[in-house]
PDB file of N, CA and C in Angstrom:
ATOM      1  N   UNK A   1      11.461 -10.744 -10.256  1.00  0.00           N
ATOM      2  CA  UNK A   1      11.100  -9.793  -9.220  1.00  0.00           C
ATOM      3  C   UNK A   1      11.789 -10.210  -7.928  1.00  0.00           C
ATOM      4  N   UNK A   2      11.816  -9.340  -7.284  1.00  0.00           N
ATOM      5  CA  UNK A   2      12.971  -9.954  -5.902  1.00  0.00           C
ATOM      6  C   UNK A   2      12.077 -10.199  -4.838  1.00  0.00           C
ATOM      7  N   UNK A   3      12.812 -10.990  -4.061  1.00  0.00           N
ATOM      8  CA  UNK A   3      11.968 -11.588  -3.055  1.00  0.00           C
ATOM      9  C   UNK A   3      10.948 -10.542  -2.405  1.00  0.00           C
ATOM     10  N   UNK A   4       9.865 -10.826  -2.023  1.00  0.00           N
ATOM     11  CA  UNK A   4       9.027  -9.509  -1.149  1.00  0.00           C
ATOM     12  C   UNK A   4       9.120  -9.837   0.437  1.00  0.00           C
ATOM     13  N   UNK A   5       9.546  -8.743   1.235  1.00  0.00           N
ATOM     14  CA  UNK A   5       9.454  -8.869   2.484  1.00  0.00           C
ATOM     15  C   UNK A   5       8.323  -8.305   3.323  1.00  0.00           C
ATOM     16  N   UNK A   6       7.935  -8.622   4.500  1.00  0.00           N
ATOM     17  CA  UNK A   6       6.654  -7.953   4.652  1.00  0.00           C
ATOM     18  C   UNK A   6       7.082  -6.471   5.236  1.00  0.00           C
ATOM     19  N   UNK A   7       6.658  -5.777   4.911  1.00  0.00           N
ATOM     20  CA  UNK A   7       7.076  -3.908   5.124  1.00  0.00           C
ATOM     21  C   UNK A   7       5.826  -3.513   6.690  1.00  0.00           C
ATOM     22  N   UNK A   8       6.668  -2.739   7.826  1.00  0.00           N
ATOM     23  CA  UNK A   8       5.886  -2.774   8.956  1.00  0.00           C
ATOM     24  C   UNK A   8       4.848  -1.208   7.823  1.00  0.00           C
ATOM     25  N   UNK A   9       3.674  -1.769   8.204  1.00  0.00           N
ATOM     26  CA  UNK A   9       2.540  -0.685   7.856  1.00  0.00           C
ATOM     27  C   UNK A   9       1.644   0.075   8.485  1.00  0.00           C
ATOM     28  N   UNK A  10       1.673   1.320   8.371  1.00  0.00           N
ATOM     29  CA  UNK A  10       0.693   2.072   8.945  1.00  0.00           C
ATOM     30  C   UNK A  10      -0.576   2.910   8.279  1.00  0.00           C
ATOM     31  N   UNK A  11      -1.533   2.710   8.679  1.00  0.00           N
ATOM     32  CA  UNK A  11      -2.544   3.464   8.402  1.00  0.00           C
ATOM     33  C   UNK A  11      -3.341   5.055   8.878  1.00  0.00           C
ATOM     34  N   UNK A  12      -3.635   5.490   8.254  1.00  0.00           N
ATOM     35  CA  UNK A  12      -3.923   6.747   8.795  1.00  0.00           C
ATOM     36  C   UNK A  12      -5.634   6.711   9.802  1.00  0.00           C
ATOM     37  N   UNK A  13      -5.845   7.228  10.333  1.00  0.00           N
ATOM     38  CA  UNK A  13      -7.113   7.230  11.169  1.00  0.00           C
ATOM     39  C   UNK A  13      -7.206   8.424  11.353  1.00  0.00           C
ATOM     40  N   UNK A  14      -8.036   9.533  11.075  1.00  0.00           N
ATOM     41  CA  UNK A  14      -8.263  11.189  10.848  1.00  0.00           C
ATOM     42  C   UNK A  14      -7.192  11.500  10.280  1.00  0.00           C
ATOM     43  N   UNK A  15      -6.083  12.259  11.064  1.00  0.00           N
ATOM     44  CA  UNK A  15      -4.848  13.219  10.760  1.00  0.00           C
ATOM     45  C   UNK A  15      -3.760  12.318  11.593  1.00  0.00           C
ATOM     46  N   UNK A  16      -3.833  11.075  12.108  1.00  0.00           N
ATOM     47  CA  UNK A  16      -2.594  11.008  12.500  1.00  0.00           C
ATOM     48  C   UNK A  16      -2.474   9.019  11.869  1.00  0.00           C
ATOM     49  N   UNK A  17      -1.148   8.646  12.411  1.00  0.00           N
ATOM     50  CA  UNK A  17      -0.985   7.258  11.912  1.00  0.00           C
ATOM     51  C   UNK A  17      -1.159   6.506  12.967  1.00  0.00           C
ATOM     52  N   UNK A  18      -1.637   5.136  12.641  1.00  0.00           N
ATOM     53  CA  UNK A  18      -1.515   3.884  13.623  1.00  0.00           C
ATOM     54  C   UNK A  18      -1.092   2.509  12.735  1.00  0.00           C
ATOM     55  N   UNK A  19       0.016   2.084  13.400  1.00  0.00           N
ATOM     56  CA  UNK A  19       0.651   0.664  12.846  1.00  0.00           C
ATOM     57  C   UNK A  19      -0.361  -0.134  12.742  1.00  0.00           C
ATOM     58  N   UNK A  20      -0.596  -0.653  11.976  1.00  0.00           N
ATOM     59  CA  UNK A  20      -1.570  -2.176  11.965  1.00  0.00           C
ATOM     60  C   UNK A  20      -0.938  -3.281  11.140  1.00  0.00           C
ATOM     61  N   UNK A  21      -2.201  -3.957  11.819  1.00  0.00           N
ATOM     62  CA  UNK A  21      -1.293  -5.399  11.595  1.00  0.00           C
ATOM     63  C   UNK A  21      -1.754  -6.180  10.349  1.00  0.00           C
ATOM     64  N   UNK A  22      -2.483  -5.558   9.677  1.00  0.00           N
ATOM     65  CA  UNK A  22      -2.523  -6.013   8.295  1.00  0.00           C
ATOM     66  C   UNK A  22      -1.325  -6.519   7.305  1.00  0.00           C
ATOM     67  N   UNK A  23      -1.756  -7.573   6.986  1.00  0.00           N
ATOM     68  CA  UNK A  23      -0.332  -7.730   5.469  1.00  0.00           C
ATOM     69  C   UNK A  23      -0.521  -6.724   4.305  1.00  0.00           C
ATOM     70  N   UNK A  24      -0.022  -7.065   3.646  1.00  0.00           N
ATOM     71  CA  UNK A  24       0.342  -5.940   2.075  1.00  0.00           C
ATOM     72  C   UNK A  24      -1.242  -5.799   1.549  1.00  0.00           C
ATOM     73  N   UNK A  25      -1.082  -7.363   1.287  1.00  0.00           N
ATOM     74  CA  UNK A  25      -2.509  -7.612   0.157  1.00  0.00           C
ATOM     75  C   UNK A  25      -3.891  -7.162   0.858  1.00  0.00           C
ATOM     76  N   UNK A  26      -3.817  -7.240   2.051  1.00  0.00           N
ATOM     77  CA  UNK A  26      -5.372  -6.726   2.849  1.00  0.00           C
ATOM     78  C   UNK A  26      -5.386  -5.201   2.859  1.00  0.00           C
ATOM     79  N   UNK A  27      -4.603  -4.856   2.962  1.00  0.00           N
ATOM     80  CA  UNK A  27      -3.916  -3.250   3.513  1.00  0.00           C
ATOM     81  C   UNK A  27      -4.613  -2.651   2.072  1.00  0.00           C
ATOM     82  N   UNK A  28      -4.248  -3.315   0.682  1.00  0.00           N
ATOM     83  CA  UNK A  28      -4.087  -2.774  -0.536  1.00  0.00           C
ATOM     84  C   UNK A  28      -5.424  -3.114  -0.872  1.00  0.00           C
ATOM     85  N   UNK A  29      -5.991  -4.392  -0.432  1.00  0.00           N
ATOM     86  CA  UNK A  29      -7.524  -4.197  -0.974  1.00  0.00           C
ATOM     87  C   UNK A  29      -8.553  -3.440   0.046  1.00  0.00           C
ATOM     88  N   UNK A  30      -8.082  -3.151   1.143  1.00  0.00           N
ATOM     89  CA  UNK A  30      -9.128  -1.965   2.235  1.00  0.00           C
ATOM     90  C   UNK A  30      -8.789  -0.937   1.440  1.00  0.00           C
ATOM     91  N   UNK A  31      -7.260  -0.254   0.723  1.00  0.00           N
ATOM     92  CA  UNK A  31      -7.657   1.236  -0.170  1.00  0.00           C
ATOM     93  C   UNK A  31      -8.083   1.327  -0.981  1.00  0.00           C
ATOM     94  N   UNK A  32      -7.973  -0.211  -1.951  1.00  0.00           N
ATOM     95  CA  UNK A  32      -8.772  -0.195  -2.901  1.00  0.00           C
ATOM     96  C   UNK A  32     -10.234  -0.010  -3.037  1.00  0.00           C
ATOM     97  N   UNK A  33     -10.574  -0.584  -2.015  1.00  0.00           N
ATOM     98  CA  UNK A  33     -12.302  -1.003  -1.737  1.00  0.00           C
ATOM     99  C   UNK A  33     -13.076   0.512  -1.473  1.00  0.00           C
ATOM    100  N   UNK A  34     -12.274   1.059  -0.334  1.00  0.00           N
ATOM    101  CA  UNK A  34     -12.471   2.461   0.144  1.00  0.00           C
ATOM    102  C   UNK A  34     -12.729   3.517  -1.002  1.00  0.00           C
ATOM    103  N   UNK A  35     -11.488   3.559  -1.578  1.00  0.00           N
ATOM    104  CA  UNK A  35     -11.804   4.528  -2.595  1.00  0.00           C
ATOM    105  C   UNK A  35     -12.446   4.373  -4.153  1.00  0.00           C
ATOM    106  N   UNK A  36     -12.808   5.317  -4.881  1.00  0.00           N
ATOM    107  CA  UNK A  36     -13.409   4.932  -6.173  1.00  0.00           C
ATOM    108  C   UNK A  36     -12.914   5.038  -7.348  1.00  0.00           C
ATOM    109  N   UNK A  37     -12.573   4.033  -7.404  1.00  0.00           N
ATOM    110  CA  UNK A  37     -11.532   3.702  -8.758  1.00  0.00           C
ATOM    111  C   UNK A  37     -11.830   4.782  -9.858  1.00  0.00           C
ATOM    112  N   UNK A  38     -12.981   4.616 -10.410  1.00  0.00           N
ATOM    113  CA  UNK A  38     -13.092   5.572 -11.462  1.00  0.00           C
ATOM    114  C   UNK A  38     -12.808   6.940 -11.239  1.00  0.00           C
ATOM    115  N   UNK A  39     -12.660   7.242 -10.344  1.00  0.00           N
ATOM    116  CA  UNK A  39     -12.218   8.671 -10.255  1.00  0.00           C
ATOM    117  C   UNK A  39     -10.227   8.856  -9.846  1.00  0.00           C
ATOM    118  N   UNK A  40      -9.992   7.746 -10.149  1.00  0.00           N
ATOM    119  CA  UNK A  40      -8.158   7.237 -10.101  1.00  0.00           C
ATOM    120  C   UNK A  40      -7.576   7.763  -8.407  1.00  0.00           C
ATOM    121  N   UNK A  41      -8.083   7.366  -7.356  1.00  0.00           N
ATOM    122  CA  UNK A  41      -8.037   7.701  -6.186  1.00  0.00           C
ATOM    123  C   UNK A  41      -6.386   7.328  -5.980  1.00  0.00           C
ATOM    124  N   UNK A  42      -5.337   8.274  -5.278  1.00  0.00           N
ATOM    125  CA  UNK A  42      -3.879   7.656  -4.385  1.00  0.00           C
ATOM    126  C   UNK A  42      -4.028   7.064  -3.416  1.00  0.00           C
ATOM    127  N   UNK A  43      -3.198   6.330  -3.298  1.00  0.00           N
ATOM    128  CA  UNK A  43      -3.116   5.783  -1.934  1.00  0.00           C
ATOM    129  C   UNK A  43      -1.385   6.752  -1.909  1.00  0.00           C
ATOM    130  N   UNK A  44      -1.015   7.444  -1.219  1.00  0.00           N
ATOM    131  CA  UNK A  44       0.067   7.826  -0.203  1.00  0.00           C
ATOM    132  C   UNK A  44       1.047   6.379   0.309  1.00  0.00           C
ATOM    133  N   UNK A  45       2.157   6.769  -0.418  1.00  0.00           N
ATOM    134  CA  UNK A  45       3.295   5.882   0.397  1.00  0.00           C
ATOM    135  C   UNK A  45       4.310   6.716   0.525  1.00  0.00           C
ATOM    136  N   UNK A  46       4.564   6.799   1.978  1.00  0.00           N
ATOM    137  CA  UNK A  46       5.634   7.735   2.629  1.00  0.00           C
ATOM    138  C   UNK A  46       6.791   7.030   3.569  1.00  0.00           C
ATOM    139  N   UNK A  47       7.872   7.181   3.134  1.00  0.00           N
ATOM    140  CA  UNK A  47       9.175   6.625   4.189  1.00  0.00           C
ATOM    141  C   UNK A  47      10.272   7.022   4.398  1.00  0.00           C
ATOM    142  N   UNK A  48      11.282   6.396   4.724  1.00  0.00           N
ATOM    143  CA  UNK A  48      12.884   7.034   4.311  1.00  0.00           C
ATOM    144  C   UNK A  48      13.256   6.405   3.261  1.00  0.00           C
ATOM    145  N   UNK A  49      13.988   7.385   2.897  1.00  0.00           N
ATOM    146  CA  UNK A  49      15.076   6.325   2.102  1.00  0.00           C
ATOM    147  C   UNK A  49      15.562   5.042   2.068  1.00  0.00           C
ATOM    148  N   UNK A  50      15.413   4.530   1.388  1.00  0.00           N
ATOM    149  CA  UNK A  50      15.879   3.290   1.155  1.00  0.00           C
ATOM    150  C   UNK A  50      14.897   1.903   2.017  1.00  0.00           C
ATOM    151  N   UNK A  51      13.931   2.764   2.144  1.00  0.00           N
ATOM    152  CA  UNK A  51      12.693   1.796   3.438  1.00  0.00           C
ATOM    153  C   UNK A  51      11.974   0.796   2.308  1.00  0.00           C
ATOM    154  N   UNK A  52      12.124   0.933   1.009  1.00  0.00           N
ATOM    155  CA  UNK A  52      11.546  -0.159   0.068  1.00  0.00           C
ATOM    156  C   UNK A  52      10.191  -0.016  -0.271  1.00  0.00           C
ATOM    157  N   UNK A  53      10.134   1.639  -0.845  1.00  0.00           N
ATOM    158  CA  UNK A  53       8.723   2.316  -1.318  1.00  0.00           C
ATOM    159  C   UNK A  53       8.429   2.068  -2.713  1.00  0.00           C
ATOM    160  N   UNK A  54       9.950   1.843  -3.562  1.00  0.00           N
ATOM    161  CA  UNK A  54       9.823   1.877  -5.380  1.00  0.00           C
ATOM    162  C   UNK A  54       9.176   0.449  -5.010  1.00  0.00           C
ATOM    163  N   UNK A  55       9.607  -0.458  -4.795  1.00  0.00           N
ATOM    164  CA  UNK A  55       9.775  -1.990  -4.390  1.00  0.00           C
ATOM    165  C   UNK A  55       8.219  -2.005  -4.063  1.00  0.00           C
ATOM    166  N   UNK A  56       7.621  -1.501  -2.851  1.00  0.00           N
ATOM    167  CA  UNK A  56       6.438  -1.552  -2.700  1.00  0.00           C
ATOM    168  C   UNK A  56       5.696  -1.483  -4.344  1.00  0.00           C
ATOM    169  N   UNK A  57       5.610  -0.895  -4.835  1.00  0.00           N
ATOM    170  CA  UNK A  57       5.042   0.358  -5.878  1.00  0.00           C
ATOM    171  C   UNK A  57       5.113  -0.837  -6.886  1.00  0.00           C
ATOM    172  N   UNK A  58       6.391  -1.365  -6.979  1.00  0.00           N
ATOM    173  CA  UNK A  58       6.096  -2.178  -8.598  1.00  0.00           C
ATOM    174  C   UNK A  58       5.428  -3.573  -8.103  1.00  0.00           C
ATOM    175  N   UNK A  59       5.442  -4.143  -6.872  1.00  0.00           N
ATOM    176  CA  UNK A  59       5.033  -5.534  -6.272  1.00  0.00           C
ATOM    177  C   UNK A  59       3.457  -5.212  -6.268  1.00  0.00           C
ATOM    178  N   UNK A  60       3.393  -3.889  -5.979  1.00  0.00           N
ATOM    179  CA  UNK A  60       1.700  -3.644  -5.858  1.00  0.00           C
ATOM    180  C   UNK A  60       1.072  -3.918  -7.462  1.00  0.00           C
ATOM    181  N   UNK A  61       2.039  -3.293  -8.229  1.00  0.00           N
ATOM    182  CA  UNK A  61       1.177  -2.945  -9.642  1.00  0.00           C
ATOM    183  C   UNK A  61       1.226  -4.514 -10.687  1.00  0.00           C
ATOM    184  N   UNK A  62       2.753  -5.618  -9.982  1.00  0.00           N
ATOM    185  CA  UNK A  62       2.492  -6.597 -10.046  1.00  0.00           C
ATOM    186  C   UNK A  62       1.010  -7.406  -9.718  1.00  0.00           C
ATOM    187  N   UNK A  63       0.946  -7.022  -8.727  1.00  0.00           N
ATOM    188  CA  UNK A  63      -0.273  -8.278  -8.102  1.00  0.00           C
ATOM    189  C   UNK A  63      -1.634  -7.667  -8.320  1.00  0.00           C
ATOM    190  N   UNK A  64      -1.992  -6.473  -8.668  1.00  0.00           N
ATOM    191  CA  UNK A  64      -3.094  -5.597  -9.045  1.00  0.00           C
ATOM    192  C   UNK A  64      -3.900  -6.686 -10.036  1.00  0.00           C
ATOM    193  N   UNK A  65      -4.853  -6.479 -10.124  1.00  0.00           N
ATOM    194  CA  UNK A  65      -6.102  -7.313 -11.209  1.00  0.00           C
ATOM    195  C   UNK A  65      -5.819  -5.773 -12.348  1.00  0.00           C
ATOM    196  N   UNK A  66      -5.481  -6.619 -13.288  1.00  0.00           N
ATOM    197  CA  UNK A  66      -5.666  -6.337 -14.230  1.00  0.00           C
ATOM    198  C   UNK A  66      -6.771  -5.687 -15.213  1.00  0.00           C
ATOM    199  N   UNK A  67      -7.917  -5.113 -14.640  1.00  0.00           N
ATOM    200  CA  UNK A  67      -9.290  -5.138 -15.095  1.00  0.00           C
ATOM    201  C   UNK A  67      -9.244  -3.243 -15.523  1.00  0.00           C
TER     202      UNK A  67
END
């Protein structure tokens, strides 16, 4: 897997975005926690091109618990 860099992140708050300063893994367990798994909830990843969204996507499903 290739090196992971930390990706600047934003979160949504109502209808609009705010940068925060969360890392990957906190960021990914606040959507996790938030939403209810059993009902297979998205989390939304939106960027440009080439901003390192596939990359996000397989590092996430890497480090995911397995359960």
């Amino acid at each position: 897997m290739a090196a992971h860099s930390e990706i600047p992140l934003e979160q949504t708050k109502g209808i609009t975005f705010a940068p925060t300063e969360k890392g990957v893994l906190e960021a990914l367990e606040h959507e996790l926690n938030r939403n209810d798994r059993s009902n297979n909830s998205l989390i939304p990843i939106i960027g440009e091109a080439g901003s390192g969204k596939s990359h996000l996507v397989r590092w996430v499903h890497h480090h995911l618990n397995k359960t």
